[in-house]
Protein backbone atom coordinates (compact mmCIF):
# COMPACT_ATOMS: atom_id res chain seq x y z
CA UNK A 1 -30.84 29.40 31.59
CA UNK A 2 -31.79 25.75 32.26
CA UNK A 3 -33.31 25.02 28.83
CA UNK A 4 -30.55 26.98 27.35
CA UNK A 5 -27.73 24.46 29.14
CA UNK A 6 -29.86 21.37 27.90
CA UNK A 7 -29.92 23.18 24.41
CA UNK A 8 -26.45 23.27 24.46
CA UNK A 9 -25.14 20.04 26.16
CA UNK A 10 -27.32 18.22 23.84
CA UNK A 11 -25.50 20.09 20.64
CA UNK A 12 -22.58 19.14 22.17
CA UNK A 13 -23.47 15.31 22.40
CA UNK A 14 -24.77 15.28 19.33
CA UNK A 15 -21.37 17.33 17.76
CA UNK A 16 -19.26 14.83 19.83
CA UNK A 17 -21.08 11.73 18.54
CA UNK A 18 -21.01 13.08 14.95
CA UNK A 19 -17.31 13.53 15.31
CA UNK A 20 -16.39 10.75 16.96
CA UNK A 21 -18.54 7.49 15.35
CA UNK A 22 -19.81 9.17 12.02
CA UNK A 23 -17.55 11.76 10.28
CA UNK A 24 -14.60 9.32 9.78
CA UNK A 25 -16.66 6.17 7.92
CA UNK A 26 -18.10 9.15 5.62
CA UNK A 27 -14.97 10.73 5.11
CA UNK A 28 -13.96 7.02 4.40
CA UNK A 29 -16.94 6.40 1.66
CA UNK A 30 -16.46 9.15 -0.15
CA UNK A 31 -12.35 8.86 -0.71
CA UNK A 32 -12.79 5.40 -1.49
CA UNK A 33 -15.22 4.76 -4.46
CA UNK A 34 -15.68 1.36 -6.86
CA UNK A 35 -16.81 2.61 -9.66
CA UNK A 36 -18.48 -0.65 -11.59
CA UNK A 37 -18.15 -0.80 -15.40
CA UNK A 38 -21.10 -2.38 -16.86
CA UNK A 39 -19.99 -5.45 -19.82
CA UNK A 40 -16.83 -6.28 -18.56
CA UNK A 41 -17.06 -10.29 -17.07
CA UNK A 42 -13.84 -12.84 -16.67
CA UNK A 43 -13.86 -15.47 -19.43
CA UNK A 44 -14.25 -19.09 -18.85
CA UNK A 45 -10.39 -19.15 -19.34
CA UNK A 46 -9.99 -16.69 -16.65
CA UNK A 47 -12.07 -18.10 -14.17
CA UNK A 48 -10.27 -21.65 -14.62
CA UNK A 49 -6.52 -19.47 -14.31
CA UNK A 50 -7.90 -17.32 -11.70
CA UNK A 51 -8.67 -20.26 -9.70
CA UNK A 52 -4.61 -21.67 -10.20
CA UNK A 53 -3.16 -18.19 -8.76
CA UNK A 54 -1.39 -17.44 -5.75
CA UNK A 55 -2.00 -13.43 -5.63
CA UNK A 56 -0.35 -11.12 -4.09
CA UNK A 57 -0.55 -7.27 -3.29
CA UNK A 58 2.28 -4.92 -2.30
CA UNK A 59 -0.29 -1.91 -1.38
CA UNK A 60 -3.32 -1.37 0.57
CA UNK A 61 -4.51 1.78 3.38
CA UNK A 62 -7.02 -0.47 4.55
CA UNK A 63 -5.69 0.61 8.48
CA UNK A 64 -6.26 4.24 7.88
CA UNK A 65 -10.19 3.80 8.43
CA UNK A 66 -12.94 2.83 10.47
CA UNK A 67 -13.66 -0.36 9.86
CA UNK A 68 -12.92 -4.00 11.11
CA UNK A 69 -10.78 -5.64 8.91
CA UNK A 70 -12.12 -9.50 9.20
CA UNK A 71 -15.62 -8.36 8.44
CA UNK A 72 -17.42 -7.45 5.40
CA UNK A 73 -18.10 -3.85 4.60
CA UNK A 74 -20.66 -2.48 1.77
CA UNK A 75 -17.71 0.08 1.39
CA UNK A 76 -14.04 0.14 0.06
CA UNK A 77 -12.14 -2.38 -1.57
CA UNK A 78 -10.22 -4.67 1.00
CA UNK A 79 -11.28 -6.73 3.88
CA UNK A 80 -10.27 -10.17 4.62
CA UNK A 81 -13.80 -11.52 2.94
CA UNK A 82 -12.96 -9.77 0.16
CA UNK A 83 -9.36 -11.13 -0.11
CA UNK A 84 -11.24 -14.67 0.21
CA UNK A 85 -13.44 -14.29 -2.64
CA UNK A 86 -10.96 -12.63 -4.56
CA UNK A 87 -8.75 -15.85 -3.98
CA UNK A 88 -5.92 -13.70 -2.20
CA UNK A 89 -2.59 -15.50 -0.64
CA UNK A 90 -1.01 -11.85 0.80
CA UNK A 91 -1.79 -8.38 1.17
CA UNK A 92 0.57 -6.03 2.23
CA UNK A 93 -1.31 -3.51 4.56
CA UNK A 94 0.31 0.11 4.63
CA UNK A 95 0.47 2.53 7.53
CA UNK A 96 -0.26 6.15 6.08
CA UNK A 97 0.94 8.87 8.58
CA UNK A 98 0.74 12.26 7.37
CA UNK A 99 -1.13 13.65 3.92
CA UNK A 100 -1.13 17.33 2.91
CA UNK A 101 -3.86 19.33 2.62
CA UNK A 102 -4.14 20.02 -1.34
CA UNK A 103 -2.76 17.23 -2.08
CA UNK A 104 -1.40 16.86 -5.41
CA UNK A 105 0.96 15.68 -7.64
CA UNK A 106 3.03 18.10 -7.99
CA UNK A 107 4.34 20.21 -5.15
CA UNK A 108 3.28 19.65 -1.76
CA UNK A 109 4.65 21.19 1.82
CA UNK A 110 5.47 19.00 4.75
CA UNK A 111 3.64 21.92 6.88
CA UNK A 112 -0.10 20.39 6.66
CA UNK A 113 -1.55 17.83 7.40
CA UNK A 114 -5.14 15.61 7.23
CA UNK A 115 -4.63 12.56 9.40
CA UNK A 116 -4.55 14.39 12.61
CA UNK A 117 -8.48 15.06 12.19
CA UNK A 118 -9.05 11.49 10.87
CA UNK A 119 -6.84 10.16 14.25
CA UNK A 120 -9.33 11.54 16.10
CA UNK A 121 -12.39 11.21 14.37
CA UNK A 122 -11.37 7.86 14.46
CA UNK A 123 -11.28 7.28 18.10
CA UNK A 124 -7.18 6.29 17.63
CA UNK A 125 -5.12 6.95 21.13
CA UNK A 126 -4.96 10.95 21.95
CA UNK A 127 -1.20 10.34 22.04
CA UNK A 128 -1.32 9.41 18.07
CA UNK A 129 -3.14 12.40 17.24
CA UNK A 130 0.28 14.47 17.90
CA UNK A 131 2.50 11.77 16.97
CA UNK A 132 3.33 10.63 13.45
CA UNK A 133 5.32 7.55 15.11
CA UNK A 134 2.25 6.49 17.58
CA UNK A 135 -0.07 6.70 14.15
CA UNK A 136 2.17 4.45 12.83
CA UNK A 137 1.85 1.52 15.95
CA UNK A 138 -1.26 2.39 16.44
CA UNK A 139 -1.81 0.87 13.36
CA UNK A 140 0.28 -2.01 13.48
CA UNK A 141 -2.04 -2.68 16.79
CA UNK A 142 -4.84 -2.49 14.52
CA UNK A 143 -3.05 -5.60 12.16
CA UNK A 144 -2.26 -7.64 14.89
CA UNK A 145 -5.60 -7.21 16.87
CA UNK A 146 -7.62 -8.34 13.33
CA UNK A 147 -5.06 -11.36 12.93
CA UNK A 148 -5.76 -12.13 16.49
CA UNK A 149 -9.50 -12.24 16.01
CA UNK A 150 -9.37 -14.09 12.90
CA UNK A 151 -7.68 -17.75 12.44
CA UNK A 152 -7.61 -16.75 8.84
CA UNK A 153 -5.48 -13.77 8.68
CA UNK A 154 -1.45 -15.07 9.39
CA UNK A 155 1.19 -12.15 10.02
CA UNK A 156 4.18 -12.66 8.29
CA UNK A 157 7.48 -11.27 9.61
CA UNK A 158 10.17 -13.55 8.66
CA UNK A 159 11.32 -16.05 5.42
CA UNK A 160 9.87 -18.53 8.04
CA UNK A 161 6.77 -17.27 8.78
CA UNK A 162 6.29 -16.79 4.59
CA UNK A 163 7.18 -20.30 4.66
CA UNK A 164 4.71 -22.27 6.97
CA UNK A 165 2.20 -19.82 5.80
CA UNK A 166 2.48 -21.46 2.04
CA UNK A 167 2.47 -24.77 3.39
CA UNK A 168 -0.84 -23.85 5.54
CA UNK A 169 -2.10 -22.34 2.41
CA UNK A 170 -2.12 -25.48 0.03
CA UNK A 171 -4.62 -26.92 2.25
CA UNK A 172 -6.34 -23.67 3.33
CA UNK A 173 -7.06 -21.53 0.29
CA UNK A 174 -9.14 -19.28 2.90
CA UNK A 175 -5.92 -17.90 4.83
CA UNK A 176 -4.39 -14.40 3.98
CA UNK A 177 -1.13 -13.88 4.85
CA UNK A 178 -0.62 -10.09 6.18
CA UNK A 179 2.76 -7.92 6.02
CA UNK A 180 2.99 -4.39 7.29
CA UNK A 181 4.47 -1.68 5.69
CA UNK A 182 4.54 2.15 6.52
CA UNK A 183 4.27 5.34 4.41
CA UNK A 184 7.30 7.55 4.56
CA UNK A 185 10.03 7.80 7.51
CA UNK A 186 9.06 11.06 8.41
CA UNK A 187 6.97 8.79 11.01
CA UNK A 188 10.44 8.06 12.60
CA UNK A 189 10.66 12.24 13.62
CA UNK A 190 14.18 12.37 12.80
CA UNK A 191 14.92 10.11 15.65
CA UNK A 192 17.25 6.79 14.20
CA UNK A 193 16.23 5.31 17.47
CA UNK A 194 12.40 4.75 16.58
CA UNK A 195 13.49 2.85 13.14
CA UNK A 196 14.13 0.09 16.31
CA UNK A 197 10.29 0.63 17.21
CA UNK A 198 9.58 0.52 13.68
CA UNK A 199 11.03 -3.41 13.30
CA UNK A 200 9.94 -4.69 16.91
CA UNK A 201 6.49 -3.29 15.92
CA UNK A 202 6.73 -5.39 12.85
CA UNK A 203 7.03 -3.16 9.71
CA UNK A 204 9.22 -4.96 7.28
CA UNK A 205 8.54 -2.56 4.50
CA UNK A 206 9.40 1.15 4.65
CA UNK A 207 8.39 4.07 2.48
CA UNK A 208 10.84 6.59 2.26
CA UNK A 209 9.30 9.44 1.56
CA UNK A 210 4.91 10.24 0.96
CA UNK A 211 3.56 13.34 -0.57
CA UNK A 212 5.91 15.79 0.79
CA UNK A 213 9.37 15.81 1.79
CA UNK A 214 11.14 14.44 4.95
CA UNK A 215 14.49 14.05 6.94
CA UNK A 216 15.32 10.71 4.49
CA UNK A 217 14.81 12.96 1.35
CA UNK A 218 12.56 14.50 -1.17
CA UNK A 219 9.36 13.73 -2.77
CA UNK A 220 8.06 13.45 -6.14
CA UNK A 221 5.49 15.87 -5.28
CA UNK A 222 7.35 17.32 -2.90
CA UNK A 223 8.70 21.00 -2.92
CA UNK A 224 12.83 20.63 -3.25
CA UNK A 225 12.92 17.08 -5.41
CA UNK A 226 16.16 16.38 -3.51
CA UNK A 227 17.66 13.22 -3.45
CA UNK A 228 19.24 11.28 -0.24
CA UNK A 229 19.89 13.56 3.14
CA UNK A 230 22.93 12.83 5.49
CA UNK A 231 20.32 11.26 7.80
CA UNK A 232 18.50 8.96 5.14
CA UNK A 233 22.03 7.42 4.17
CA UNK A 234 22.34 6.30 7.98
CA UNK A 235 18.86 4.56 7.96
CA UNK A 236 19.43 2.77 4.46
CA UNK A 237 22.47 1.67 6.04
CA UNK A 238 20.38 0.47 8.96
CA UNK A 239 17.64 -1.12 6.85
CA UNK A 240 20.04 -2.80 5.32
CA UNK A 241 21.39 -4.52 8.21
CA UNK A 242 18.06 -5.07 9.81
CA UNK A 243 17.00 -6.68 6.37
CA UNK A 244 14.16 -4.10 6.37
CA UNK A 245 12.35 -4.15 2.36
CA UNK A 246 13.30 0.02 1.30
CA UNK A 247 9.81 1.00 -0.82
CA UNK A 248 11.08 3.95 -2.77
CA UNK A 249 7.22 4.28 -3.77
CA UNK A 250 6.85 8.66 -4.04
CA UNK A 251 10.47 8.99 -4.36
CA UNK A 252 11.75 11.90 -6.44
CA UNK A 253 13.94 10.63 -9.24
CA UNK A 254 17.12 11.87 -7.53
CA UNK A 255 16.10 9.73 -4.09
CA UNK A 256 15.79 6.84 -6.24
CA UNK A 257 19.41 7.28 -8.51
CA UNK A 258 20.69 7.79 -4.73
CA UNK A 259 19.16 4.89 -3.05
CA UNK A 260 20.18 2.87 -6.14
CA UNK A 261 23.83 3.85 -6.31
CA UNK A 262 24.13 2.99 -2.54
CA UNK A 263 21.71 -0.35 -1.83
CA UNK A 264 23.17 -3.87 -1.74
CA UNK A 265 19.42 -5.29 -1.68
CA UNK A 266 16.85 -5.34 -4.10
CA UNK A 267 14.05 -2.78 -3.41
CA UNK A 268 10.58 -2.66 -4.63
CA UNK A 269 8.29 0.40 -6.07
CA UNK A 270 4.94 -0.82 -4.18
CA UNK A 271 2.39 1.40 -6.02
CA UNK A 272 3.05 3.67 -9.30
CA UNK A 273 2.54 3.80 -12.86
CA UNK A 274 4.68 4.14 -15.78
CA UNK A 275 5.21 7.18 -17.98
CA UNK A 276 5.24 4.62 -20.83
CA UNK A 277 1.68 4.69 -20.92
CA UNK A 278 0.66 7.77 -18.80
CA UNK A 279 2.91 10.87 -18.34
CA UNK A 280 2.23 11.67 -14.35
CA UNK A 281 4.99 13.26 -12.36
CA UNK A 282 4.41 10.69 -9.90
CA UNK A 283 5.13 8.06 -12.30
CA UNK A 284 8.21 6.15 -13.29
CA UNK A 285 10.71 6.70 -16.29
CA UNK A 286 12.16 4.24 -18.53
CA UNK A 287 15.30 5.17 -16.86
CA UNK A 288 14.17 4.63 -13.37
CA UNK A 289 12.49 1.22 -14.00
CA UNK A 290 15.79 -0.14 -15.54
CA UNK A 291 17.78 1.27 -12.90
CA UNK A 292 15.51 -1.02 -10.76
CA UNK A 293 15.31 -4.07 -12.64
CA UNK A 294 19.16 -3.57 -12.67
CA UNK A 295 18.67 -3.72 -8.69
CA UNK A 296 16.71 -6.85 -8.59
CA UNK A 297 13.50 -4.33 -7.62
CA UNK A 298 9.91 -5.07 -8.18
CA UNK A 299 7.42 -2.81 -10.04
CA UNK A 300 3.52 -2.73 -8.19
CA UNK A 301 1.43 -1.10 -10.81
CA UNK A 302 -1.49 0.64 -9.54
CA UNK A 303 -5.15 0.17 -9.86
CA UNK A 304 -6.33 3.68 -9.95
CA UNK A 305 -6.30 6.37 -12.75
CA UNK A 306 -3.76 8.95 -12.19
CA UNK A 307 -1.43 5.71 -12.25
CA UNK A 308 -2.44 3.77 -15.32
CA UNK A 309 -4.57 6.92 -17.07
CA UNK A 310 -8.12 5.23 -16.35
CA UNK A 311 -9.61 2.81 -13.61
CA UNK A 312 -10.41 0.28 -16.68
CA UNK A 313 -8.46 -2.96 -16.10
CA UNK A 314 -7.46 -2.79 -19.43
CA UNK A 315 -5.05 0.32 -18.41
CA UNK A 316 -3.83 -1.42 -15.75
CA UNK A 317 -3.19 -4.19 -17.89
CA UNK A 318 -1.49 -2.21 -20.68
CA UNK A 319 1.00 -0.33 -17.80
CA UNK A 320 1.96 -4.11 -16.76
CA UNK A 321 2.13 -5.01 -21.05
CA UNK A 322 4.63 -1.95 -21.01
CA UNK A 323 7.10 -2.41 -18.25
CA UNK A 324 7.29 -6.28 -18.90
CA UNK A 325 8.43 -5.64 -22.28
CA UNK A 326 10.73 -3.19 -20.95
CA UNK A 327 12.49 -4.72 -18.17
CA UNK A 328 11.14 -8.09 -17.73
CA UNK A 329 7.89 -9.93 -16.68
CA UNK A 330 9.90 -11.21 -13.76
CA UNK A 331 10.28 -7.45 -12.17
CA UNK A 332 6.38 -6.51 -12.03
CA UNK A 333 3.45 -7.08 -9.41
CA UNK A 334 0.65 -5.51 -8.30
CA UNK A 335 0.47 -2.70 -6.57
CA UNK A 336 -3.28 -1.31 -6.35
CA UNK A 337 -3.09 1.46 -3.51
CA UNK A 338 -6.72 -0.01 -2.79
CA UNK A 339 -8.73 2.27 0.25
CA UNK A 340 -5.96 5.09 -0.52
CA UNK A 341 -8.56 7.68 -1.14
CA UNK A 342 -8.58 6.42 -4.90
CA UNK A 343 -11.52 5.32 -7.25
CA UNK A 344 -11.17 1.69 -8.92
CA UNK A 345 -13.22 -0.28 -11.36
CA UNK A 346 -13.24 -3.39 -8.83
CA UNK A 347 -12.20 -4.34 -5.16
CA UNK A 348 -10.45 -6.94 -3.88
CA UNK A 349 -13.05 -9.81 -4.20
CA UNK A 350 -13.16 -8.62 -8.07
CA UNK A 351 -9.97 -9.00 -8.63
CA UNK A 352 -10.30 -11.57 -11.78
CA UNK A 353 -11.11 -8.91 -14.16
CA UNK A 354 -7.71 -8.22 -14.35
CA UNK A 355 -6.88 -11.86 -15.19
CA UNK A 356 -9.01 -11.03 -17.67
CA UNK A 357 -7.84 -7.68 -19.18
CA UNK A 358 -3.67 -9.68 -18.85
CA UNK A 359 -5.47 -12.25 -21.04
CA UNK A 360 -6.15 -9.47 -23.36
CA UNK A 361 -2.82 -7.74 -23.27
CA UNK A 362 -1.47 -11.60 -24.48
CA UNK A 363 0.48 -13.06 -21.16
CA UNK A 364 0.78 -16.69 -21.08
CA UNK A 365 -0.77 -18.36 -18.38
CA UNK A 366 2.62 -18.43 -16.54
CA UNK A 367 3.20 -15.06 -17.59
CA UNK A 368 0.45 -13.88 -15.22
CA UNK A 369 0.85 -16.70 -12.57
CA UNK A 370 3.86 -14.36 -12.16
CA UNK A 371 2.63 -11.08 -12.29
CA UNK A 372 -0.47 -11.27 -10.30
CA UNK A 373 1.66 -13.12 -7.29
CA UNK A 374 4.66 -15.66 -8.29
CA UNK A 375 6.92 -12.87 -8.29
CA UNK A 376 5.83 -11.23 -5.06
CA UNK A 377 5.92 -14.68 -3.39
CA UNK A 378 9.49 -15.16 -4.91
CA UNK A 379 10.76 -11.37 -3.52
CA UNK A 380 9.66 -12.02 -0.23
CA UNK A 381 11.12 -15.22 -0.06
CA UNK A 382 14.30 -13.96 -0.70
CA UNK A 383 14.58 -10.42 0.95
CA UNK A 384 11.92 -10.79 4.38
CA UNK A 385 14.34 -10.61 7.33
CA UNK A 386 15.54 -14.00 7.80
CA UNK A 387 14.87 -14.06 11.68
């Protein structure tokens, strides 16, 4: 009985240490994969533009795993190193909440989910592992903890803090300023209250809606493909007033004609593609993209292939050539959904290879000066809360 107890308790350790420290940074290496494509290097043009940009990113999971942000990891695509070499001004870092199990593009039910395991696997507060809202300042915590650590990471909140960050930044090309954003309001639990929580916690973007749908409204790859609830025209209302960025990134087409026919600010699309150039339910319509260029709205295009059709820059590229000649050069950005359980061709600190491939696709120098961060910095200048 004795050697059977030691048999087991050490089974158990072993289980509990598996679970605990190990299963999350594999679960983490094997969602997020660079793929490197061999005879693809910047030109001597690019690396003398690259070096002239201020770039910007509207889309990044890098909170949902086990890592620590301000050091290097042999693994996914962002960390703050990273963002140096890559010669990075601001990431926005996302708070993912809730994903489906089966995920796809198509139809998903709000009745699964996969983050619960990875909450715990990940050592996060036992209080987050039943709470979509705790997930969601949990990881704020984990933001503020890495800027707190790091005299090179700056959280942004305000116009102001944009602001003095720039003016650090012309003398300090090694600082990253860091925004938060979230992943879908279902992380509010259909309580208007916590959209209070939300702010003081120091989101400033909110996604409506993820891979399912929610209280706000439905989902591209949701199951109904409904468009604004009773309960989601109360929070616009209150986003609105709280100056709160609205990310209809995953809405359903009718979610976004709704949003649109109601919002007074401009609103962004952090991370998509365009059905220009590759016909995805999740991506965006000719008619949607004017609707927000009408709005004032930005246009991230993603990094990853069920965006752009491939993880070759040169997709990426030709999805930015697209909606730039259809709605303007001054409405697109980057949006790469980097460590969101995607493959790319390059991480952060790679980033010049798209230079490159928008050197290809024929954008002036101030053409891409714009796209890979002038118009970011320009949004957020305008539409960050102003206190």
């Amino acid at each position: 009985m004795r050697n059977f107890l030691k048999y087991f308790l050490s089974l158990f350790s072993l289980g509990f240490l598996i679970f605990f420290f190990i299963t999350g940074k594999i679960a983490d290496k094997l969602l997020n994969k660079v793929e490197i494509l061999n005879n693809y290097k910047p030109s001597q043009h690019a690396k003398k533009l690259h070096k002239e940009l201020i770039i910007a990113d509207l889309h990044a999971d890098n909170l949902l795993w086990d890592r620590d942000l301000t050091s290097t990891t042999s693994h996914g695509m962002v960390d703050l190193p990273k963002l140096i070499s890559g010669n990075y001004a601001l990431q926005v870092f996302d708070a993912v909440v809730k994903s489906p199990r089966n995920l796809n593009y198509l139809s998903n039910s709000a009745d699964s989910d996969n983050i619960t395991l990875l909450a715990a696997a990940n050592r996060w507060p036992i209080q987050s592992w039943f709470s979509l809202y705790h997930r969601a300042i949990h990881q704020s915590e984990l933001l503020k903890k890495a800027v707190q650590k790091s005299s090179r990471l700056d959280f942004i909140e305000t116009q102001d803090d944009l602001k003095y960050f720039l003016r650090l930044r012309k003398n300090n090309s090694y600082k990253i300023g860091a925004i938060l954003s979230i992943e879908g309001l279902h992380a509010l639990e259909g309580n208007f209250q916590n959209l209070n929580g939300l702010f003081e916690a120091g989101f400033r973007i909110m996604g409506l809606v993820h891979f399912f749908d929610n209280k706000i409204g439905g989902s591209s790859a949701g199951e109904s493909k409904q468009g604004l609830t009773d309960f989601g025209k109360r929070i616009i209302r209150e986003m609105e007033k709280k100056e709160i960025i609205i990310d209809l990134a995953h809405a359903s087409p009718k979610l976004i004609e709704d949003v649109l026919r109601i919002a007074k600010r401009p609103v962004i699309f952090s991370h998509t593609g365009v059905k220009g150039t590759f016909d995805s339910p999740r991506n965006l319509s000719d008619a949607a993209l004017r609707s927000i260029a009408k709005n004032g709205g930005l246009i991230g295009i993603g990094f990853w292939e069920e965006a752009v059709g491939s993880i070759h820059p040169a997709s990426i590229a030709a999805a930015i050539r697209y909606t730039s000649d259809l709605i303007g050069v001054d409405h697109v950005a980057l949006g790469s959904d980097f460590d969101g359980a995607v493959t790319t061709s390059f991480d952060a600190s790679k980033i010049i290879l798209l230079t490159e491939a928008l050197i290809q696709e024929n954008f002036s120098d101030n053409e891409i000066k714009k796209i890979m961060g002038g118009n970011q910095i320009k949004f957020l200048r305008h539409n960050l809360p102003v206190k």
